[in-house]
C-alpha atoms as a PDB file:
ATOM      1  CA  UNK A   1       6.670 -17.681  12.949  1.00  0.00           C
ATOM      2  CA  UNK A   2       7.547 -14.204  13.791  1.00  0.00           C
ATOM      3  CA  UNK A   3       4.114 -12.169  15.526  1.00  0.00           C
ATOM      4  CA  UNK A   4       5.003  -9.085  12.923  1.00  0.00           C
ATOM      5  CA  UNK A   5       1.237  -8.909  12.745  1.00  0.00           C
ATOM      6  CA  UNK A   6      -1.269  -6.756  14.105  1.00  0.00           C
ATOM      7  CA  UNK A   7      -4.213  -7.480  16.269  1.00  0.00           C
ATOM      8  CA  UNK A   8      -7.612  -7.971  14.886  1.00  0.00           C
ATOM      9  CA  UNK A   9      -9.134  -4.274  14.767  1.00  0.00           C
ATOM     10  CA  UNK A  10      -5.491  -2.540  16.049  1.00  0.00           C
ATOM     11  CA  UNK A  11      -3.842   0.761  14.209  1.00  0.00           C
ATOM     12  CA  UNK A  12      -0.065  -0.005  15.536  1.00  0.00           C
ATOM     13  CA  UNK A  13       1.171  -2.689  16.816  1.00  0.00           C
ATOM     14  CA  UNK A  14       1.165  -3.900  20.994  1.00  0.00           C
ATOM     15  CA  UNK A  15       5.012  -2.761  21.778  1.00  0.00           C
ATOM     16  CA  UNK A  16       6.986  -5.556  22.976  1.00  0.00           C
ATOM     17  CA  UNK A  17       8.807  -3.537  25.425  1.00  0.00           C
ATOM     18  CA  UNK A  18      11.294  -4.950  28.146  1.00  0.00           C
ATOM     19  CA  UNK A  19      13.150  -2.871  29.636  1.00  0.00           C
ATOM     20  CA  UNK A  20      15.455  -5.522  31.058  1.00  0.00           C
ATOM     21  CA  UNK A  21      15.961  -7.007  27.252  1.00  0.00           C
ATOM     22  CA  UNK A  22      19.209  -8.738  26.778  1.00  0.00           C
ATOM     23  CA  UNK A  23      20.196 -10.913  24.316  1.00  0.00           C
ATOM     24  CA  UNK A  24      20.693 -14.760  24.956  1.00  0.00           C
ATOM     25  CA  UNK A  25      23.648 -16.008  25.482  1.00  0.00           C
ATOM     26  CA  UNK A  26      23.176 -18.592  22.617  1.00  0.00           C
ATOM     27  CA  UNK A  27      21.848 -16.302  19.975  1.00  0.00           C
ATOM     28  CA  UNK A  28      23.354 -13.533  18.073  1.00  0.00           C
ATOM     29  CA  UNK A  29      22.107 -10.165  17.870  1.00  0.00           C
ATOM     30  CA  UNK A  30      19.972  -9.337  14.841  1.00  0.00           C
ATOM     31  CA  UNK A  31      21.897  -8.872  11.431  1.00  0.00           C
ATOM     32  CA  UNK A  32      22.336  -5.360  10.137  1.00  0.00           C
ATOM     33  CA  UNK A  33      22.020  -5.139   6.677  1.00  0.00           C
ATOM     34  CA  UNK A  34      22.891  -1.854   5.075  1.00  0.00           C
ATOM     35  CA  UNK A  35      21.159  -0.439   1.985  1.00  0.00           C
ATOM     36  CA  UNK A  36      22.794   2.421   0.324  1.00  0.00           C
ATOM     37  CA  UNK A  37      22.954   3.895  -3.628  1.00  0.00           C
ATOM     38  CA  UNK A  38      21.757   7.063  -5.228  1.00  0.00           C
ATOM     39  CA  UNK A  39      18.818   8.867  -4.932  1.00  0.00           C
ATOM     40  CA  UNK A  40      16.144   7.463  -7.225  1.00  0.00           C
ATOM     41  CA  UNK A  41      17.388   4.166  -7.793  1.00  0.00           C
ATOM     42  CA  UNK A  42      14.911   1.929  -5.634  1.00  0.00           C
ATOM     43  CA  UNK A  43      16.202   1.392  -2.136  1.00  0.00           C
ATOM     44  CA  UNK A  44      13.009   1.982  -0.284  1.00  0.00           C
ATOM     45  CA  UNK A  45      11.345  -0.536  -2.831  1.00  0.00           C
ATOM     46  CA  UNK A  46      13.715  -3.468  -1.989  1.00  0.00           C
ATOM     47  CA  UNK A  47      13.016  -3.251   1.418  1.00  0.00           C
ATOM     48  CA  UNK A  48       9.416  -3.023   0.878  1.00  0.00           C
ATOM     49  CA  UNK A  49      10.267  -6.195  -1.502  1.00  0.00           C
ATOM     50  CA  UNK A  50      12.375  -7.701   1.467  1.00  0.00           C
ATOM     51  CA  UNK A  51       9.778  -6.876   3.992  1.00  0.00           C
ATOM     52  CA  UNK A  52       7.012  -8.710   2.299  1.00  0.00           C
ATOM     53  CA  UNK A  53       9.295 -11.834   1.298  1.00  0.00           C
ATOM     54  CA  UNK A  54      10.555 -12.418   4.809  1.00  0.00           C
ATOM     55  CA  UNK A  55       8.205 -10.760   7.288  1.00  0.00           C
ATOM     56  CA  UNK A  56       6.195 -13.569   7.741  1.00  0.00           C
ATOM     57  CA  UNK A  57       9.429 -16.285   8.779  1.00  0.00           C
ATOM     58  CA  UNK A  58      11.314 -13.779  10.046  1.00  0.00           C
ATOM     59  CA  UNK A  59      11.307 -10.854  13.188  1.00  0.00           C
ATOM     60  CA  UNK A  60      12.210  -7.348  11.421  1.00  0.00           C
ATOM     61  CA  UNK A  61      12.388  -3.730  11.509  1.00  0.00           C
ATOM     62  CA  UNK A  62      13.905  -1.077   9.324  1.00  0.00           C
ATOM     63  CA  UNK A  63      15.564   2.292  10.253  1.00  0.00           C
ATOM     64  CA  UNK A  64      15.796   4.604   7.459  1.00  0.00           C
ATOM     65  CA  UNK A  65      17.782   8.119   6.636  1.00  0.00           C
ATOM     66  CA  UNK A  66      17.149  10.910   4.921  1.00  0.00           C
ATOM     67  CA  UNK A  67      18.190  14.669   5.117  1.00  0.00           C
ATOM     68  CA  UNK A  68      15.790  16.680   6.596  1.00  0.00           C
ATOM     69  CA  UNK A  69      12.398  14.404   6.324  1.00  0.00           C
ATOM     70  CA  UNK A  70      11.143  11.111   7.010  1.00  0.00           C
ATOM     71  CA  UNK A  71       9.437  10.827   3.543  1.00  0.00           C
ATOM     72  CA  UNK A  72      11.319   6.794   3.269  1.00  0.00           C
ATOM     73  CA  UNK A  73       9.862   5.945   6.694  1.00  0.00           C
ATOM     74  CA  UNK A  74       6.287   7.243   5.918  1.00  0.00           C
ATOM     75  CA  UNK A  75       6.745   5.521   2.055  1.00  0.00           C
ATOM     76  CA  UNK A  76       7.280   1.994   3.622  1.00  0.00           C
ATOM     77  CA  UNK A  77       4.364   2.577   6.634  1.00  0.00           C
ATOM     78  CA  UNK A  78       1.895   3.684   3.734  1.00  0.00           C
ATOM     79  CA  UNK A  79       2.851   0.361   2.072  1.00  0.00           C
ATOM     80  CA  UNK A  80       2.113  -2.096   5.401  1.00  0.00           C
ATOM     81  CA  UNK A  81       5.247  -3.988   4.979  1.00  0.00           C
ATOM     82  CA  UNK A  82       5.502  -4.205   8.114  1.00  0.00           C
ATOM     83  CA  UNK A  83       3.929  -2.588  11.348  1.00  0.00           C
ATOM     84  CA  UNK A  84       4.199   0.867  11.612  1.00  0.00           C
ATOM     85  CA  UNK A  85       6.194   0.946  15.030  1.00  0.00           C
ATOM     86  CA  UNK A  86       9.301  -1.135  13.607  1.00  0.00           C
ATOM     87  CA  UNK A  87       9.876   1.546  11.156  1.00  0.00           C
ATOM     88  CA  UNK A  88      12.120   4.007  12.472  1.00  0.00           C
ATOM     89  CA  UNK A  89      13.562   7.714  10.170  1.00  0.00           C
ATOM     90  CA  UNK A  90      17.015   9.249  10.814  1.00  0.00           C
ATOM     91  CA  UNK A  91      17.130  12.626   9.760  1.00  0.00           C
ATOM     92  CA  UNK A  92      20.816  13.059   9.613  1.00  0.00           C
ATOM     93  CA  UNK A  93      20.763  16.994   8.815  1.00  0.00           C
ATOM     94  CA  UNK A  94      23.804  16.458   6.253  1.00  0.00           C
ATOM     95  CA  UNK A  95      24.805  14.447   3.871  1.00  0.00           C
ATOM     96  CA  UNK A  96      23.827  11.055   4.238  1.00  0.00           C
ATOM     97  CA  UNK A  97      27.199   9.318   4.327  1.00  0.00           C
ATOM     98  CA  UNK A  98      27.796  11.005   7.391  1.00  0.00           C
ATOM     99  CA  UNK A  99      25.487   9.029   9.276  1.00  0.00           C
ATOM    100  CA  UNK A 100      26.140   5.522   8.156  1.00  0.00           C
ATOM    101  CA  UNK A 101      29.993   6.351   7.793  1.00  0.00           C
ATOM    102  CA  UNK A 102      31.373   9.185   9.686  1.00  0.00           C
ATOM    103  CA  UNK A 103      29.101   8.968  13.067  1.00  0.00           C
ATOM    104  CA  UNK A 104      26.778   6.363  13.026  1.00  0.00           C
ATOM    105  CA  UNK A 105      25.310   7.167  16.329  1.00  0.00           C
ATOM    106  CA  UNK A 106      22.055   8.125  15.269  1.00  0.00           C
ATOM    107  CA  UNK A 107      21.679   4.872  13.623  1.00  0.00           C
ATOM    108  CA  UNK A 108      23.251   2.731  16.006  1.00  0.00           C
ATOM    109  CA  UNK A 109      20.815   4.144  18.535  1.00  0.00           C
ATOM    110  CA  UNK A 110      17.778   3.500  16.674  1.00  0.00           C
ATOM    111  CA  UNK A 111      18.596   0.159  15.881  1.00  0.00           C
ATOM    112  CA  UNK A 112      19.358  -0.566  19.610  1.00  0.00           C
ATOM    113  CA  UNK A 113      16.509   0.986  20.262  1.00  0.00           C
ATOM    114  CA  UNK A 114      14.173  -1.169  17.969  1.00  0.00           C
ATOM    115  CA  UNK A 115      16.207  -4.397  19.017  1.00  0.00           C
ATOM    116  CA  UNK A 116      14.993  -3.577  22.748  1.00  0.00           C
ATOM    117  CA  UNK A 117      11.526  -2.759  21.945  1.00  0.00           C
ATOM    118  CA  UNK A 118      10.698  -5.801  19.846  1.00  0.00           C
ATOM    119  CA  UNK A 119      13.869  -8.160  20.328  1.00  0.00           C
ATOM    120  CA  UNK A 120      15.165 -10.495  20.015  1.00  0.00           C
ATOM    121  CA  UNK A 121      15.021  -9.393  15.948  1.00  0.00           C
ATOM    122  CA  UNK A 122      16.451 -11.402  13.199  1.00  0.00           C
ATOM    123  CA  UNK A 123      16.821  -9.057  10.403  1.00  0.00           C
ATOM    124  CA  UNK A 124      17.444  -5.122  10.600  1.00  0.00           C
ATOM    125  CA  UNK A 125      17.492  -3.227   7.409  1.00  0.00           C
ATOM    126  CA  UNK A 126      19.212   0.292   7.117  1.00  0.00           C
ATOM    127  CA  UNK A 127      18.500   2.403   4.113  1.00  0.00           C
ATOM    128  CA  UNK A 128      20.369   5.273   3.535  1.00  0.00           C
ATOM    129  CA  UNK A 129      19.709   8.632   2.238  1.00  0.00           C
ATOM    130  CA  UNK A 130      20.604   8.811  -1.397  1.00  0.00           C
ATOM    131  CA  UNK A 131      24.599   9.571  -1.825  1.00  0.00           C
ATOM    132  CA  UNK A 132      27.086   8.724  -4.575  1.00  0.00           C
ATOM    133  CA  UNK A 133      28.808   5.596  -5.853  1.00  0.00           C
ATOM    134  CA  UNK A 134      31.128   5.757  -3.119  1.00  0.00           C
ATOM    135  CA  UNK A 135      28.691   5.777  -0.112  1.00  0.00           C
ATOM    136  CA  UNK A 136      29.435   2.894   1.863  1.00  0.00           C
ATOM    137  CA  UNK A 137      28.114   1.834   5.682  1.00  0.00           C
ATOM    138  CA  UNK A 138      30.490   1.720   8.506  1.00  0.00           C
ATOM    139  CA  UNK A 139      30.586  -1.965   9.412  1.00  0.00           C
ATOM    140  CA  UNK A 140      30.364  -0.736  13.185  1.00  0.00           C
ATOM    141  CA  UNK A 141      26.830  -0.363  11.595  1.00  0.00           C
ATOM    142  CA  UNK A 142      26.084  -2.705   8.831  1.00  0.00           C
ATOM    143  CA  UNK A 143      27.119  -6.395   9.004  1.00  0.00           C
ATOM    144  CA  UNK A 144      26.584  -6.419   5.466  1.00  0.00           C
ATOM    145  CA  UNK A 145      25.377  -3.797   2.655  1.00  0.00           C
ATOM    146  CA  UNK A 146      24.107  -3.613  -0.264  1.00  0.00           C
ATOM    147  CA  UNK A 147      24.270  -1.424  -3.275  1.00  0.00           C
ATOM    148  CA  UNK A 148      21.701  -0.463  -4.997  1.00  0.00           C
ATOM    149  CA  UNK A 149      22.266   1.336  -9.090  1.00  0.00           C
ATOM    150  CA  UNK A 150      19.379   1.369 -11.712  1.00  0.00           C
ATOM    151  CA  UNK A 151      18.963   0.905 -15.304  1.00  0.00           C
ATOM    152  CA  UNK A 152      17.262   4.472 -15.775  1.00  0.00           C
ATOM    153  CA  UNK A 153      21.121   5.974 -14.701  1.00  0.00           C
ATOM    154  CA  UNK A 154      22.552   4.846 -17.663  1.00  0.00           C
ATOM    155  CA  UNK A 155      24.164   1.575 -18.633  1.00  0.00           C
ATOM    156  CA  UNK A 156      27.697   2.813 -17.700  1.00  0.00           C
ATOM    157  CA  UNK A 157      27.423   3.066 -14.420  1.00  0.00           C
ATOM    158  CA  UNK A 158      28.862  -0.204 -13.329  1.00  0.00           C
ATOM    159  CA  UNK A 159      32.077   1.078 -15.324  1.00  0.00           C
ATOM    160  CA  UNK A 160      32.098   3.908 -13.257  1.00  0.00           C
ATOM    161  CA  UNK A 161      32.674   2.034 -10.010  1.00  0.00           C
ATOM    162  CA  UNK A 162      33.521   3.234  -6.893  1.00  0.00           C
ATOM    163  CA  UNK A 163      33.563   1.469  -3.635  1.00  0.00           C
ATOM    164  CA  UNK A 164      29.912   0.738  -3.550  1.00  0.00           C
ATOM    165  CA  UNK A 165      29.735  -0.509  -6.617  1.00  0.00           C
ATOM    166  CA  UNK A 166      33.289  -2.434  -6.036  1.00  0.00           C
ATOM    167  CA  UNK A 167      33.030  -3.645  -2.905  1.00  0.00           C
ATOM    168  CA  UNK A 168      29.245  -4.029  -1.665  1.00  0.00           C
ATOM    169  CA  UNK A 169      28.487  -7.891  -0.532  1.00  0.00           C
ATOM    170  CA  UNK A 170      25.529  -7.770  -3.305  1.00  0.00           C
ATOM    171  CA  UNK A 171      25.453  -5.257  -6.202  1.00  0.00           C
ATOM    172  CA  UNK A 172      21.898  -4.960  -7.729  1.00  0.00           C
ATOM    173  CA  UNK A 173      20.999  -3.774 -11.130  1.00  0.00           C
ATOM    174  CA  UNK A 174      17.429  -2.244 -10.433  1.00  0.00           C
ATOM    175  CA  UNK A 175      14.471  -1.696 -12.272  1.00  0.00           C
ATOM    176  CA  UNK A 176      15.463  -4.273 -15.546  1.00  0.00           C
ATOM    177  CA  UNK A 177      11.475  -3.466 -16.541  1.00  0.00           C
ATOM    178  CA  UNK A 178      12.812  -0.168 -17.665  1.00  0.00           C
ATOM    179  CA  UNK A 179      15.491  -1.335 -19.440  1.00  0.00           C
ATOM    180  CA  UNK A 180      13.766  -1.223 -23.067  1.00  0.00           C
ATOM    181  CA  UNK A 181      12.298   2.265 -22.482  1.00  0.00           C
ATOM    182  CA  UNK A 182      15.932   3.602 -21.819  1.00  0.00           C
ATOM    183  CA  UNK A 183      17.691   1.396 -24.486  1.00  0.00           C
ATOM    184  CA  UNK A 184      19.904  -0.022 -21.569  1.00  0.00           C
ATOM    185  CA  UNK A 185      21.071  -3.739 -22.417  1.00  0.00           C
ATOM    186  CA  UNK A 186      20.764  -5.453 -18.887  1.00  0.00           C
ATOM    187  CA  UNK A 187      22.741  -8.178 -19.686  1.00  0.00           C
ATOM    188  CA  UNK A 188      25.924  -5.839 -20.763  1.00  0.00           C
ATOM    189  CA  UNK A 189      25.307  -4.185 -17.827  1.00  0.00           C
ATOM    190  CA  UNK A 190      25.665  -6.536 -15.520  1.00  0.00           C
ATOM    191  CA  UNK A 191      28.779  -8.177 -17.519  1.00  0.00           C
ATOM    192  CA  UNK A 192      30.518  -4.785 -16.522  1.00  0.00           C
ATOM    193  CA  UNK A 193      29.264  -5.108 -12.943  1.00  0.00           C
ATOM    194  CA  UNK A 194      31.094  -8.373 -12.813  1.00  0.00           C
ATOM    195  CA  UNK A 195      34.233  -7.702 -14.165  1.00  0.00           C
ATOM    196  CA  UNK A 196      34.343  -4.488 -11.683  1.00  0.00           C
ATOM    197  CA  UNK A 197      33.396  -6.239  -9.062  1.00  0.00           C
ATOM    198  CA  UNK A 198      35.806  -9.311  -8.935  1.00  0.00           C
ATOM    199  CA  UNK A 199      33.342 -12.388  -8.127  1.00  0.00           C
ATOM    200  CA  UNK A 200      31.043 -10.956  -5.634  1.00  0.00           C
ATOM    201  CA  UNK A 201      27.417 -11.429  -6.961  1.00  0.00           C
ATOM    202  CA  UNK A 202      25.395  -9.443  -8.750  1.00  0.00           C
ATOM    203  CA  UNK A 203      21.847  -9.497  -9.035  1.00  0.00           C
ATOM    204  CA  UNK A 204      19.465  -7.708 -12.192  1.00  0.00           C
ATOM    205  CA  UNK A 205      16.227  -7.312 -10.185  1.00  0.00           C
ATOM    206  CA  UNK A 206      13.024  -5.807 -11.378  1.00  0.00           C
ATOM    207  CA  UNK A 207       9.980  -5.843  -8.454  1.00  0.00           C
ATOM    208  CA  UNK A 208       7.818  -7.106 -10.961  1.00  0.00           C
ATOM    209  CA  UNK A 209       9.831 -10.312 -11.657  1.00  0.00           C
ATOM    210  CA  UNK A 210       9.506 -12.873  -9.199  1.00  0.00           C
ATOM    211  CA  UNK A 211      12.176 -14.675 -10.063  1.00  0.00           C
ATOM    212  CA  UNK A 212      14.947 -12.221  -9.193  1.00  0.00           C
ATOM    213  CA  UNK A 213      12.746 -10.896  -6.300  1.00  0.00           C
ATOM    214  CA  UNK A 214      12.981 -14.428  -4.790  1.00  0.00           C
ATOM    215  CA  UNK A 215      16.872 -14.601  -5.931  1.00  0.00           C
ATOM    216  CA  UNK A 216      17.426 -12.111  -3.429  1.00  0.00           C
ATOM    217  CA  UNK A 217      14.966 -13.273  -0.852  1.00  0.00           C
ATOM    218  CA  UNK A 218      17.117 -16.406  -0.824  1.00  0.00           C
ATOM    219  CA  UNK A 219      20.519 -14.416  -0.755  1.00  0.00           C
ATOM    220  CA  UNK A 220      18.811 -12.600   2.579  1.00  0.00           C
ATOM    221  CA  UNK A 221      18.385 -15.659   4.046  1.00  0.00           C
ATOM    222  CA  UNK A 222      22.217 -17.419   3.191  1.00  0.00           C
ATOM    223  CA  UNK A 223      23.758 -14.180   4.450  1.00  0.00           C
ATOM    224  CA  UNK A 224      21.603 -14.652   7.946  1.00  0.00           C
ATOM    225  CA  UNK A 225      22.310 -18.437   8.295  1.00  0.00           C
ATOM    226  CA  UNK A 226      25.950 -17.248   7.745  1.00  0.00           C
ATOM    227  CA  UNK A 227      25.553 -14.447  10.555  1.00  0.00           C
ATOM    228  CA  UNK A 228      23.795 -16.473  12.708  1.00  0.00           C
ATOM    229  CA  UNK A 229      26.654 -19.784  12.420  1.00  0.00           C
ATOM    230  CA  UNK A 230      29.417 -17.386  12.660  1.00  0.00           C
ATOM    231  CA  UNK A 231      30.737 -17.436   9.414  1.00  0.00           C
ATOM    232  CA  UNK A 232      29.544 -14.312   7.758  1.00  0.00           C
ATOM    233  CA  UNK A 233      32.906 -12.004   9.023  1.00  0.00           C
ATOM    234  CA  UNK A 234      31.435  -7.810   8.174  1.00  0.00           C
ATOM    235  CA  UNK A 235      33.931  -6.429   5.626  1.00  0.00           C
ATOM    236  CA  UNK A 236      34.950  -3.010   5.007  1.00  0.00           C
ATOM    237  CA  UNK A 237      34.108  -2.116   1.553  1.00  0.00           C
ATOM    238  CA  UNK A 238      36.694   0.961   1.463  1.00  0.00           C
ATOM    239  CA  UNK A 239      36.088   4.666   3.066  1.00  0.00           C
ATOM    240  CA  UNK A 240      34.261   7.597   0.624  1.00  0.00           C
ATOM    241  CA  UNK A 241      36.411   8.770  -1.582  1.00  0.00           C
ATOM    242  CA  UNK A 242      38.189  12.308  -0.249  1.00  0.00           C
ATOM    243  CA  UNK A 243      35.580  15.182  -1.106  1.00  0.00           C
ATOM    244  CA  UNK A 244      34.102  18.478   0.661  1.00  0.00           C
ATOM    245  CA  UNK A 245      30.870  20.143   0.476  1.00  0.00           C
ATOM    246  CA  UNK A 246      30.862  24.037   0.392  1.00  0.00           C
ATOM    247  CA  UNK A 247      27.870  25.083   2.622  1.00  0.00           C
ATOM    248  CA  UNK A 248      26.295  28.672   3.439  1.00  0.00           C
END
């Protein structure tokens, strides 16, 4: 079992620092898994769900990205998913997409950085700043990503598509508890999920249902035993769609 804990009577955690850190020869690197979808739909809940399904069998840290704050980073901290020094904030300064798609630097940095401190890691999760249906991660970034849309957006947004909703390895339907209070049918919903999305799985998932928090617990650790045998190949799902931003 992963030491994710904390010493008895400790504020942060005792770094794991080695400067001369490399990864075995036998073991892969940790698996990036990319969480992107629009602003309000629940990212930095699932990885607080993630954090407290797999922390304890698992070695993991988190880098998130936002604009101008670190309000995600300080959200999951406040929450003790996991301790505070494996939670790292990218403020990217511009739209989010352009760090998890058009220079991933920032990110890839952090996540070296983390893999260093406190390596070798498992599981890395990468939320990014809330962007449109077609923000999708770079897979020089993300091994894998996920897509996160909500009932509270409407029940047509599956229809609506785009190459997050298209093309992510895992589409979830968030927040299904809302579902009655916005007159959203869940099930419809995710029928037009599927048909957009060709076969790849989607998930409804509410945080207060522990069956569908555990259904994705479960797909977290398939994807990893996949990474980690060799047979989980990173797929591109598809570049943002052509766009510009008129700026002062």
């Amino acid at each position: 079992m992963p030491d994710n804990s904390l010493p008895e009577g400790a504020t942060t955690p005792a770094p794991r620092h080695n400067p001369h850190f490399h990864e075995p020869l036998n073991q892969p690197r940790a698996l990036r898994l990319g969480v992107a979808g629009p602003v309000g739909t629940g990212k930095s809940s699932i990885l607080a769900t993630l954090c407290r399904a797999l922390a304890g069998e698992l070695s993991m840290a988190v880098v998130t990205n936002d604009i101008y704050t670190d309000e995600d980073a300080r959200f999951l901290r406040s929450a003790g998913v996991l301790p505070t020094e494996r939670i790292r904030a990218v403020e990217t300064g511009a739209c989010p997409h352009t760090a998890i798609r058009d220079d991933v630097s920032a990110n890839l940095d952090a996540v070296e950085d983390l893999e260093e401190a406190y390596g070798p890691l498992d599981l890395v999760l990468i939320e990014s700043g809330g962007d449109n249906l077609t923000a999708t991660f770079s897979p020089a970034l993300a091994d894998a990503q996920l897509f996160c849309i909500d009932v509270a957006g409407g029940g047509d947004v599956a229809r609506k598509g785009g190459p997050g909703i298209t093309g992510a390895d895992l589409l979830i339907i968030n927040k299904t508890d809302l579902a009655p209070h916005v007159e959203v049918d869940v099930a419809a919903m995710v029928a037009d999920a599927e048909a957009a999305r060709g076969g790849l799985p989607v998930l409804a998932l509410s945080r207060k249902d522990p069956a569908s928090t555990a259904e994705l617990a479960d797909w977290v650790r398939s994807l990893l035993a996949r990474h980690r045998s060799g047979s989980h190949v990173p797929t591109d799902p598809g570049p943002m769609a052509p766009h510009s931003h008129s700026h002062s």
